[in-house]
Protein backbone atom coordinates (compact mmCIF):
# COMPACT_ATOMS: atom_id res chain seq x y z
CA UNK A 1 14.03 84.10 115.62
CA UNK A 2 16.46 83.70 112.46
CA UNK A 3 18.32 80.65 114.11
CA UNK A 4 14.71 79.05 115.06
CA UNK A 5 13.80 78.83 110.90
CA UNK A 6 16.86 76.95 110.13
CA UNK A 7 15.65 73.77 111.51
CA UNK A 8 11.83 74.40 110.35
CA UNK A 9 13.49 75.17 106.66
CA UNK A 10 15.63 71.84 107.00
CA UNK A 11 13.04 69.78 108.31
CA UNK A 12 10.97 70.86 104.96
CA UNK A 13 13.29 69.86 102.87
CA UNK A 14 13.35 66.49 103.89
CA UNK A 15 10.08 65.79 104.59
CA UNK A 16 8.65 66.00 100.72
CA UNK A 17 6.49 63.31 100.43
CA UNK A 18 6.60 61.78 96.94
CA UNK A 19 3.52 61.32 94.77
CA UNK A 20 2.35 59.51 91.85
CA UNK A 21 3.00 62.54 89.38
CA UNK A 22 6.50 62.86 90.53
CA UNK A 23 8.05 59.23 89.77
CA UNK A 24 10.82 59.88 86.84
CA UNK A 25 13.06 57.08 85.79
CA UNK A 26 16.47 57.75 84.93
CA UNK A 27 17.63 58.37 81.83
CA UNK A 28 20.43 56.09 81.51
CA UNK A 29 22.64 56.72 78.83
CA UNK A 30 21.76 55.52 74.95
CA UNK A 31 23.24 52.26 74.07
CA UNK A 32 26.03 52.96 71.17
CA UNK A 33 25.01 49.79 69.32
CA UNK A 34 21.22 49.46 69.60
CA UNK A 35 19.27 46.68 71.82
CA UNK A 36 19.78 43.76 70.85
CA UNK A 37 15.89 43.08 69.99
CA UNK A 38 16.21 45.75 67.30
CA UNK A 39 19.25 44.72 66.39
CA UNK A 40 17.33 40.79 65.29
CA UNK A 41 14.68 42.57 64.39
CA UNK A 42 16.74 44.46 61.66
CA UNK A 43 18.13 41.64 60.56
CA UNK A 44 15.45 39.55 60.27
CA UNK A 45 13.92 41.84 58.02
CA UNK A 46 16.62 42.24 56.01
CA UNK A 47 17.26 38.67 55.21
CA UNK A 48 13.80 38.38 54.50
CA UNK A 49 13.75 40.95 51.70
CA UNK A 50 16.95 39.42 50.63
CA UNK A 51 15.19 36.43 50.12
CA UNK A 52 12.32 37.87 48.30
CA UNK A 53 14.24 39.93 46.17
CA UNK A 54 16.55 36.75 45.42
CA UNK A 55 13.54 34.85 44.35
CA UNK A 56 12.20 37.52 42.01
CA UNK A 57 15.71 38.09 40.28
CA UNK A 58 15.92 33.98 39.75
CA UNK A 59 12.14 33.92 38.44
CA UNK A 60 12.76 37.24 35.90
CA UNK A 61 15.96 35.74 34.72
CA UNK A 62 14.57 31.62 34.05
CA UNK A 63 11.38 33.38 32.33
CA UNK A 64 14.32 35.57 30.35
CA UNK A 65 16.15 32.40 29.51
CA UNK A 66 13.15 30.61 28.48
CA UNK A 67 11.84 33.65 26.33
CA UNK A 68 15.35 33.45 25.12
CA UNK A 69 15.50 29.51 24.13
CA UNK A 70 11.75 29.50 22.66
CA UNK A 71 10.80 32.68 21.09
CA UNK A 72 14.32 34.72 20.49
CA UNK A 73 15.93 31.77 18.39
CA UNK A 74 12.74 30.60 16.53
CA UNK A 75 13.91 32.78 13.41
CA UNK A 76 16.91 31.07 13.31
CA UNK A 77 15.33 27.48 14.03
CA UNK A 78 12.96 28.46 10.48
CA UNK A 79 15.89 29.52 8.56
CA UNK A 80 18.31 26.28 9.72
CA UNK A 81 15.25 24.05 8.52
CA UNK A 82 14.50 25.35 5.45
CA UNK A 83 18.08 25.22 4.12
CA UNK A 84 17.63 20.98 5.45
CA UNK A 85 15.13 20.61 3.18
CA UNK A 86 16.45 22.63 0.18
CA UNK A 87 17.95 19.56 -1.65
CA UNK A 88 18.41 22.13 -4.69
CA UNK A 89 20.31 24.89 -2.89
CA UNK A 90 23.33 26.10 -4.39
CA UNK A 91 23.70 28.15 -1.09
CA UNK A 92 24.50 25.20 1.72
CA UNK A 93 24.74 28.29 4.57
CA UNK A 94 26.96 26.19 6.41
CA UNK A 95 28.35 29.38 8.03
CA UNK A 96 26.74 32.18 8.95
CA UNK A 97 28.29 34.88 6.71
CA UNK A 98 25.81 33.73 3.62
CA UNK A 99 22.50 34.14 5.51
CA UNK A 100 23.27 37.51 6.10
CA UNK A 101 21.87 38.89 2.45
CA UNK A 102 19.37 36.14 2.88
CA UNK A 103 17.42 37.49 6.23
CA UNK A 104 17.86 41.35 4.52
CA UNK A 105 15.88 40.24 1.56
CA UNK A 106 13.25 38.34 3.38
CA UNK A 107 12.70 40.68 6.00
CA UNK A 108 12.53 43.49 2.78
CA UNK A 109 9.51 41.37 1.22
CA UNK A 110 7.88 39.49 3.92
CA UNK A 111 9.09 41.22 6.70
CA UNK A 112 10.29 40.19 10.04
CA UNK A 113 6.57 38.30 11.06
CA UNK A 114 7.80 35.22 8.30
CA UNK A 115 10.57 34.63 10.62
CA UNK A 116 8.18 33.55 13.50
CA UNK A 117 5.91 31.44 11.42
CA UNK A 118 5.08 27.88 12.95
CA UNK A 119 6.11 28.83 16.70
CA UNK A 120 2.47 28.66 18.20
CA UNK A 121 2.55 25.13 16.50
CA UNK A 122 6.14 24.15 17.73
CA UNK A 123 5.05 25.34 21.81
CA UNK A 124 1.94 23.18 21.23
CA UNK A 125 4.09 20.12 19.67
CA UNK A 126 6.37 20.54 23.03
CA UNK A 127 3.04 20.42 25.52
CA UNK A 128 1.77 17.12 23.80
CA UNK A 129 4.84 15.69 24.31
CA UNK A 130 4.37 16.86 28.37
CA UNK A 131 0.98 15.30 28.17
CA UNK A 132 1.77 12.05 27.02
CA UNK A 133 4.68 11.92 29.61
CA UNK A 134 2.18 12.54 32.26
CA UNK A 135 -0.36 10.24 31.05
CA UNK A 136 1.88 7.39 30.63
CA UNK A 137 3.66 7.45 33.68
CA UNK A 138 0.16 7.34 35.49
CA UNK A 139 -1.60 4.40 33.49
CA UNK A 140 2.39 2.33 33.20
CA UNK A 141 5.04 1.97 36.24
CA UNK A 142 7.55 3.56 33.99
CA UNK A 143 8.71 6.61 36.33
CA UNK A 144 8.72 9.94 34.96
CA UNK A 145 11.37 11.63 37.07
CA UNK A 146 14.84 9.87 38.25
CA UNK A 147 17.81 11.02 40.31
CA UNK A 148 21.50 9.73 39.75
CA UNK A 149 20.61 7.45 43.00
CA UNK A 150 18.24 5.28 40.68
CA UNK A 151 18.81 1.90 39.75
CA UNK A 152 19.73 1.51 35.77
CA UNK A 153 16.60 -0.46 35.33
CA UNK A 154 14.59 2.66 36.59
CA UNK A 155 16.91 4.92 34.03
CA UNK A 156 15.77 2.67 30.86
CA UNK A 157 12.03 2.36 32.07
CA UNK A 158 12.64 6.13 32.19
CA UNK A 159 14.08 6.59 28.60
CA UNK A 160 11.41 3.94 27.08
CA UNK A 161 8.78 6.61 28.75
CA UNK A 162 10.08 9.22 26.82
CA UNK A 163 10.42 6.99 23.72
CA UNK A 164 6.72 6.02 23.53
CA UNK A 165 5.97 9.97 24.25
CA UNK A 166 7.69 10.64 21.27
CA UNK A 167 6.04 7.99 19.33
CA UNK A 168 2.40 8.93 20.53
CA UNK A 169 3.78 12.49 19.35
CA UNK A 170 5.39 11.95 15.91
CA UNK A 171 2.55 12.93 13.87
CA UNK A 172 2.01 16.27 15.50
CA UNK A 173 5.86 17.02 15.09
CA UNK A 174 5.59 16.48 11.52
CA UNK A 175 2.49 18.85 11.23
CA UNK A 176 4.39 21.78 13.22
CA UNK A 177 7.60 20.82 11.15
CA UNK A 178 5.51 21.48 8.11
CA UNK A 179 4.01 24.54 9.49
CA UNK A 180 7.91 26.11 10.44
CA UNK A 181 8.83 25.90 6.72
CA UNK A 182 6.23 26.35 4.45
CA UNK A 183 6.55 30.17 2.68
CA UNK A 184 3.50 32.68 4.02
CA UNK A 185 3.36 33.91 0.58
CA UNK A 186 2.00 30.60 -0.13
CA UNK A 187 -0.66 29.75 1.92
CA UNK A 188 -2.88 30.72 4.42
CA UNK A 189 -1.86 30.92 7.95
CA UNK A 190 -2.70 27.82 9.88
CA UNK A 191 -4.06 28.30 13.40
CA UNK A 192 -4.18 25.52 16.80
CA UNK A 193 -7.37 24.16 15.41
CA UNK A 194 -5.98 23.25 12.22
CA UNK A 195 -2.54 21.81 13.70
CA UNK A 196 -4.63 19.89 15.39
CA UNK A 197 -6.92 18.76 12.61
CA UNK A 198 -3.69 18.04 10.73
CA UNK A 199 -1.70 15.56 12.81
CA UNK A 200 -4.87 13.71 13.55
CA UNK A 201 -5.14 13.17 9.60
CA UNK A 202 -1.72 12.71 9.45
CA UNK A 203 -2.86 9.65 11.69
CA UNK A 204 -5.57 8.61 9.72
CA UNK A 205 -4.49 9.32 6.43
CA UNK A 206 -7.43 11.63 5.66
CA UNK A 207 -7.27 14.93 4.33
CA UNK A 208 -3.69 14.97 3.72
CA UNK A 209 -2.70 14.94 -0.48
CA UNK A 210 -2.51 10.84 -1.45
CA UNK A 211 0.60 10.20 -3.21
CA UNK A 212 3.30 7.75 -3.42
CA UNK A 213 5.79 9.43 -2.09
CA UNK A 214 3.84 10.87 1.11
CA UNK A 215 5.61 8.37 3.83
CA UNK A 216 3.16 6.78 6.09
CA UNK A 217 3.84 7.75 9.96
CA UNK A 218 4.94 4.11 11.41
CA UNK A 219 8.26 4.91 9.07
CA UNK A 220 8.76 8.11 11.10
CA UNK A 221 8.08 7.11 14.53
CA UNK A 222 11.06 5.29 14.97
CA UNK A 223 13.56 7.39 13.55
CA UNK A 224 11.98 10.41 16.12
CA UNK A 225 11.63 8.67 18.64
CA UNK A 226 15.67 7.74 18.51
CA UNK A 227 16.16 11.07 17.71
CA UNK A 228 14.04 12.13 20.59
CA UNK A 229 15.51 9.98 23.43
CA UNK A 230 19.08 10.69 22.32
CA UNK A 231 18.67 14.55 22.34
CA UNK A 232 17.29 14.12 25.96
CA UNK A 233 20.08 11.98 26.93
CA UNK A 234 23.46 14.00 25.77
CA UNK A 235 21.29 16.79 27.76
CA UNK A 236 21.30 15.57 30.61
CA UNK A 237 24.70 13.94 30.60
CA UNK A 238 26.40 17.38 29.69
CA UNK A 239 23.80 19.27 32.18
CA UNK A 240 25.22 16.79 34.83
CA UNK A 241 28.85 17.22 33.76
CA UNK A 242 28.49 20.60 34.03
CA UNK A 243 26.87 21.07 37.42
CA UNK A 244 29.18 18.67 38.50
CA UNK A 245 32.07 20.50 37.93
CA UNK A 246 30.86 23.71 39.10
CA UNK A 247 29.39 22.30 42.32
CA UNK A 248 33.39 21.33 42.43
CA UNK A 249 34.63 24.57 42.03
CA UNK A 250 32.34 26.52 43.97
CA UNK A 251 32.97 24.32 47.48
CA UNK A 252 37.00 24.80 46.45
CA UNK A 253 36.77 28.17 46.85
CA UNK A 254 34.54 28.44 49.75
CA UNK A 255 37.00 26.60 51.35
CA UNK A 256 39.68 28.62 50.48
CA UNK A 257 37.92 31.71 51.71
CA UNK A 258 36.58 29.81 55.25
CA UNK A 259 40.10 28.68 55.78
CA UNK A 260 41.47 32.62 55.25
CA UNK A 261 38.50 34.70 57.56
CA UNK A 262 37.44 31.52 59.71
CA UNK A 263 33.39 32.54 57.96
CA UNK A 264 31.16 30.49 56.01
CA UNK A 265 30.18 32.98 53.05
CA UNK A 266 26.56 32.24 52.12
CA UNK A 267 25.51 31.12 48.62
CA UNK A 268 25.38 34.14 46.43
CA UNK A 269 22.60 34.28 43.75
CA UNK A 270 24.63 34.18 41.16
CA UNK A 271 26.10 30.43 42.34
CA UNK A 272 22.78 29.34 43.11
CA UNK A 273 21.15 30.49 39.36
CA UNK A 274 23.84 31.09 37.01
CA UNK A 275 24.94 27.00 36.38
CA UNK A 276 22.00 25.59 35.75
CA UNK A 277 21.90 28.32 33.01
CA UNK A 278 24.92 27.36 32.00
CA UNK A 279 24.26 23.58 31.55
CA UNK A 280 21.14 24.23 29.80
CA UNK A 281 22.96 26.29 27.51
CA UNK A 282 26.06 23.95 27.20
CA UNK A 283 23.81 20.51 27.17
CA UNK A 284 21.19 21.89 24.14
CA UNK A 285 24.42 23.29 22.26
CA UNK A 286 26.12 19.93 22.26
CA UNK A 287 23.03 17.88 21.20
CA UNK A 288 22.03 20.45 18.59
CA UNK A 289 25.70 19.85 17.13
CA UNK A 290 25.67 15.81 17.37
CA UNK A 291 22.38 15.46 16.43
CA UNK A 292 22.50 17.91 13.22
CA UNK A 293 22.95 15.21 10.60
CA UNK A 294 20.00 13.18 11.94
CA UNK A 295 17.96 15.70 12.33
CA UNK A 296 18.65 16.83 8.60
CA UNK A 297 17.29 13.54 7.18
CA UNK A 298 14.52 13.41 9.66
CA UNK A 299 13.50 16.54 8.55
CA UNK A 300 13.16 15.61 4.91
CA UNK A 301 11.32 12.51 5.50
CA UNK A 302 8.46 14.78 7.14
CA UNK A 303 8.58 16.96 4.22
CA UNK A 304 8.01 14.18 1.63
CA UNK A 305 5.07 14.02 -0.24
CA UNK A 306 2.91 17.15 1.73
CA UNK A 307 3.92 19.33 -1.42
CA UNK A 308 5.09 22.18 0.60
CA UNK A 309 6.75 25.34 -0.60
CA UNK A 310 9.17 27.38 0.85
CA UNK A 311 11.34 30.44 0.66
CA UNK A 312 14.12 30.29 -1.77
CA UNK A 313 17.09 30.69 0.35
CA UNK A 314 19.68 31.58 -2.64
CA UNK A 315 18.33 34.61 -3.20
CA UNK A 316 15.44 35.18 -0.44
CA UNK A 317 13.27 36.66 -2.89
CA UNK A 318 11.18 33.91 -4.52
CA UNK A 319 9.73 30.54 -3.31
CA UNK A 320 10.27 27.14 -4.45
CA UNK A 321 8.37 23.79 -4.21
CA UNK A 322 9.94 20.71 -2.33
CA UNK A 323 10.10 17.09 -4.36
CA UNK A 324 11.74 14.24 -3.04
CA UNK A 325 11.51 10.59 -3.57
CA UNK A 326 13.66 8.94 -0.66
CA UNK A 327 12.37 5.03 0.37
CA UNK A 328 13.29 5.61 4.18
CA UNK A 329 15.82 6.69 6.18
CA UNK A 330 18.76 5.06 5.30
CA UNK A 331 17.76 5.49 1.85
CA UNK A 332 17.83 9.56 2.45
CA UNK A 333 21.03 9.03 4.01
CA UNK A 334 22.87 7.49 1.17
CA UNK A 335 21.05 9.86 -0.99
CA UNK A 336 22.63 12.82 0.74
CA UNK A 337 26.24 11.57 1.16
CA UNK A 338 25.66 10.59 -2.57
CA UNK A 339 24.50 13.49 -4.31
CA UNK A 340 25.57 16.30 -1.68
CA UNK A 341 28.54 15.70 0.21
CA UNK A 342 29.08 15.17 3.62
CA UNK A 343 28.21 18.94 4.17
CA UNK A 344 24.96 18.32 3.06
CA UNK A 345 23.96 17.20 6.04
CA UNK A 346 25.28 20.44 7.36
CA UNK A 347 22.95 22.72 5.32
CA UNK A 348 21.66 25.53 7.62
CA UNK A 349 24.59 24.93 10.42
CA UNK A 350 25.25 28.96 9.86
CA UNK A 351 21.77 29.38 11.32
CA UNK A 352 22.31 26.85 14.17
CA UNK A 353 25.69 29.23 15.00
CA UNK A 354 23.77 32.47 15.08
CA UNK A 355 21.51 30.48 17.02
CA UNK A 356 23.20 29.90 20.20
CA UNK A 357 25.56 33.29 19.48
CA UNK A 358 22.59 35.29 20.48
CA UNK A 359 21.94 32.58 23.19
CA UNK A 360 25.47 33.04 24.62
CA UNK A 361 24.94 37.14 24.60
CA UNK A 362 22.00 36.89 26.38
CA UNK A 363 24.15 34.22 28.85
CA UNK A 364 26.65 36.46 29.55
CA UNK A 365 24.03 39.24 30.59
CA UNK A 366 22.92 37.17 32.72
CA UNK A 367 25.63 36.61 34.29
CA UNK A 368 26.32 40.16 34.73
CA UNK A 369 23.43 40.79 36.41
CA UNK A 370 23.65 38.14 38.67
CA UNK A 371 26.70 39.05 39.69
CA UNK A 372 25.59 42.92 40.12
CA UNK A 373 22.62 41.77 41.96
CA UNK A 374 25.21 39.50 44.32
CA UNK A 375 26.85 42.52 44.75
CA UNK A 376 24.84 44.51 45.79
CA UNK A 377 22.64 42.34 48.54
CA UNK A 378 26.04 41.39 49.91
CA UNK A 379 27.08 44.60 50.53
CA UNK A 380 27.72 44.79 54.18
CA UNK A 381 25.62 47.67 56.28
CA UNK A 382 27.54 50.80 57.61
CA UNK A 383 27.81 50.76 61.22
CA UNK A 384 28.70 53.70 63.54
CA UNK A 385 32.42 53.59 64.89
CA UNK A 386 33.69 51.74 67.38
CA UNK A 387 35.37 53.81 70.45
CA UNK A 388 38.94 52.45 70.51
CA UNK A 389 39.44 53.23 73.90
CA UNK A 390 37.01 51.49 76.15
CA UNK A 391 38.67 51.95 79.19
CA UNK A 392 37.74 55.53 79.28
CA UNK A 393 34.39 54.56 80.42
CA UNK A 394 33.77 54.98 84.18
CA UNK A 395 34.00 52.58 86.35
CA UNK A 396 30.83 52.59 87.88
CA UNK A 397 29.29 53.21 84.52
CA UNK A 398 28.01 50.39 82.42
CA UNK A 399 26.39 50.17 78.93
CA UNK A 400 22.99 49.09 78.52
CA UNK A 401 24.31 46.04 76.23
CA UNK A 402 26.42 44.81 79.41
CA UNK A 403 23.40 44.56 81.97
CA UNK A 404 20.28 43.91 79.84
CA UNK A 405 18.62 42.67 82.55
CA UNK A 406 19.13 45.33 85.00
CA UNK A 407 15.70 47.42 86.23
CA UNK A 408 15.92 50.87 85.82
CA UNK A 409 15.58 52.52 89.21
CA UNK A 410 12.45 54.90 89.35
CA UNK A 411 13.31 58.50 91.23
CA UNK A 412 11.38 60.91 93.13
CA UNK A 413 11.09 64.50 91.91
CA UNK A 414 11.57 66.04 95.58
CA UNK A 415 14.65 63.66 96.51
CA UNK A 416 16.17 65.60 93.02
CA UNK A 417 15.31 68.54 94.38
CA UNK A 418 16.85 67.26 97.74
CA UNK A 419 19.67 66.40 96.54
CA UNK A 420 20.29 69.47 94.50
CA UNK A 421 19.97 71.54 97.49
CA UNK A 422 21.91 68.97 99.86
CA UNK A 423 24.90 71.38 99.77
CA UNK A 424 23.06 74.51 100.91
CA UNK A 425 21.02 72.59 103.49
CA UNK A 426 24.56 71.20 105.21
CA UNK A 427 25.75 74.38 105.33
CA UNK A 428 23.41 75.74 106.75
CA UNK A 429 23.00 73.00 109.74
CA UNK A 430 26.69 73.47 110.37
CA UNK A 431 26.21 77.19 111.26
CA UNK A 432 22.94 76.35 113.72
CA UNK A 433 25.26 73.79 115.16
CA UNK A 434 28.98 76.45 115.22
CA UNK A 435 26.11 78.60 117.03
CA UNK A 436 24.83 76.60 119.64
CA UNK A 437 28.11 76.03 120.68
């Protein structure tokens, strides 16, 4: 009766019959590396942050350098004009070592708000001259915009655009000159409305003090307007220059490093931000430094005849009244060579110095950040490591990576259990067989 159950308990074993609830798939082994749809999905993601966070730093540090250009050196811009117009001075402050004593006493009996007089006047000044750009470019065919692809006639029709945008301008340039200098102790803080009010009368010749020596504005136009177009153009030729060269530089040594590692390195952010910084900074420098002596005796022609006062830059204590009597421009050019020296046209070039010294500071932190930034969204991602030894893996085993597009093989729970108990159930039909025999 025992032999009869071995075949009953055999044939029980293999007849399971597998149901819904006992389908299990296979566990194969985890991939070392990831799927591959991760993997791009990873990346993806992280070159899109990358991206984002590249944009951001660019648009924090061109709102820094523009904060920088406009509002930082506007204390210096004040104090470089009002030594221009001091034909009295003892004190030229053609270095910056003698304004020094000068900004402690001011900032001692005015304080530090007189430095920044003027600038809401000089930012309005700069969007007329964007206004009349735009306008005349859309009522003329003179272009506002040209590339280095443009034919020379298109460059001059571009530089006469900017000349009669300075012209249309002049009168509001003198008004926010006048506004930059004139001592707070003085007079009443002007406001937008009354720049306004002032250029227009500037214009018209109404409201402003009637004297002889008050210039009329078609004698100014074309001295700012020359003044004007050849700031913009040393600009844009050292701007160029300087791109140029580091466009130069930068595809030398990307070469160098594809032809050492066989990669293409991608643009970091400080290549793709930090020039253009740089030829801002290097183009306004060198027009500031050409352009100093014409701007000196521009700046006195504005200041004739408005009877403004200003700070007394000997001592920085007490104000003093401006009087002039120049016939034009090459009149108050011979006047100043004459009765000054050749460094009179320099007066105030210690201001222009501590100027772009505070510029070139905020440059260079820049630079380290953009370079720390670089640093740290190149920095590659730590992987797991690599088995050395692949041929340790069996032969009938293969990664997931290697056969992506292999099914997985479902399994029934009973033919598990079948074949866990395959070696009892053999033995057992090998004794029921020795037996029979």
């Amino acid at each position: 009766m025992g032999d009869r159950t071995f075949p009953r308990r055999l044939n029980e074993v293999r007849s399971v019959d597998p149901s819904p609830s006992d389908l299990q798939w296979i566990q194969d082994n985890p991939d070392y590396f990831g799927s591959l749809e991760n993997m791009n999905m990873k990346e993806s993601k992280n070159s899109s942050t990358s991206d984002q966070l590249q944009a951001a730093t660019g648009y924090v540090i061109g709102v820094t350098s523009i904060f920088a250009e406009h509002i930082l050196s506007h204390p210096f811009i004040v104090l470089r004009r009002q030594c221009q117009v001091h034909h009295n001075g003892v004190w030229y402050h053609n270095t910056p070592f003698t304004l020094v004593t000068v900004l402690v006493q001011l900032q001692r009996h005015q304080g530090m708000s007189s430095l920044w007089k003027g600038i809401v006047s000089v930012l309005m000044s700069k969007g007329i001259l964007m206004v009349n750009e735009t306008v005349i470019s859309e009522l003329t065919p003179l272009p506002k915009e040209v590339t280095r692809h443009s034919s020379p006639r298109k460059h001059l029709e571009h530089l006469l655009l900017k000349g009669l945008s300075y012209i249309l301008a002049t009168p509001f340039l003198a008004t926010s000159f006048i506004e930059t200098i004139q001592a707070d102790i003085s007079s009443d803080k002007p406001g937008p409305i009354d720049f306004i009010k002032e250029g227009l009368s500037r214009v018209m010749g109404w409201g402003m003090p009637q004297t002889t020596r008050l210039l009329p504005v078609y004698t100014l136009i074309l001295p700012t307007a020359m003044m004007g177009v050849s700031q913009y153009v040393i600009i844009q030729v050292a701007r160029a220059t300087m791109l140029s060269s580091f466009k130069q530089r930068e595809q030398e040594m990307r070469d160098k490093s594809t032809s050492v590692d066989g990669k293409e390195h991608e643009e970091s952010l400080y290549n793709k931000y930090f020039p253009e910084m740089m030829a801002n900074f290097a183009g306004n420098l060198l027009a500031d430094v050409l352009l100093f002596p014409l701007e000196t005796v521009i700046h006195r022609l504005y200041t004739q005849g408005t009877r403004t006062i200003i700070d007394n830059l000997d001592t920085g204590v007490d104000v003093i009244p401006i009087s002039t009597n120049y016939q034009g421009f090459f009149d108050c050019f011979r006047s100043i060579i004459v009765e000054e020296g050749i460094s009179g046209l320099y007066r105030g070039f210690g201001a222009l110095i501590l100027q772009y010294a505070l510029q070139a500071c905020l440059l260079k932190f820049s630079k380290y950040m953009f370079e720390k930034v670089s640093k740290e969204l190149n920095t590659p991602v730590s992987m797991p490591p690599v088995p050395t030894n692949m041929s340790q893996t069996p032969p009938g085993k293969q990664r997931t990576a290697d056969r992506p597009n292999q099914p997985r093989q479902p399994e029934v729970a009973g033919q598990q259990q079948q074949r866990s108990q395959q070696p009892q159930a053999s033995y057992m039909e090998q004794a029921y067989r020795n037996q029979r025999r």
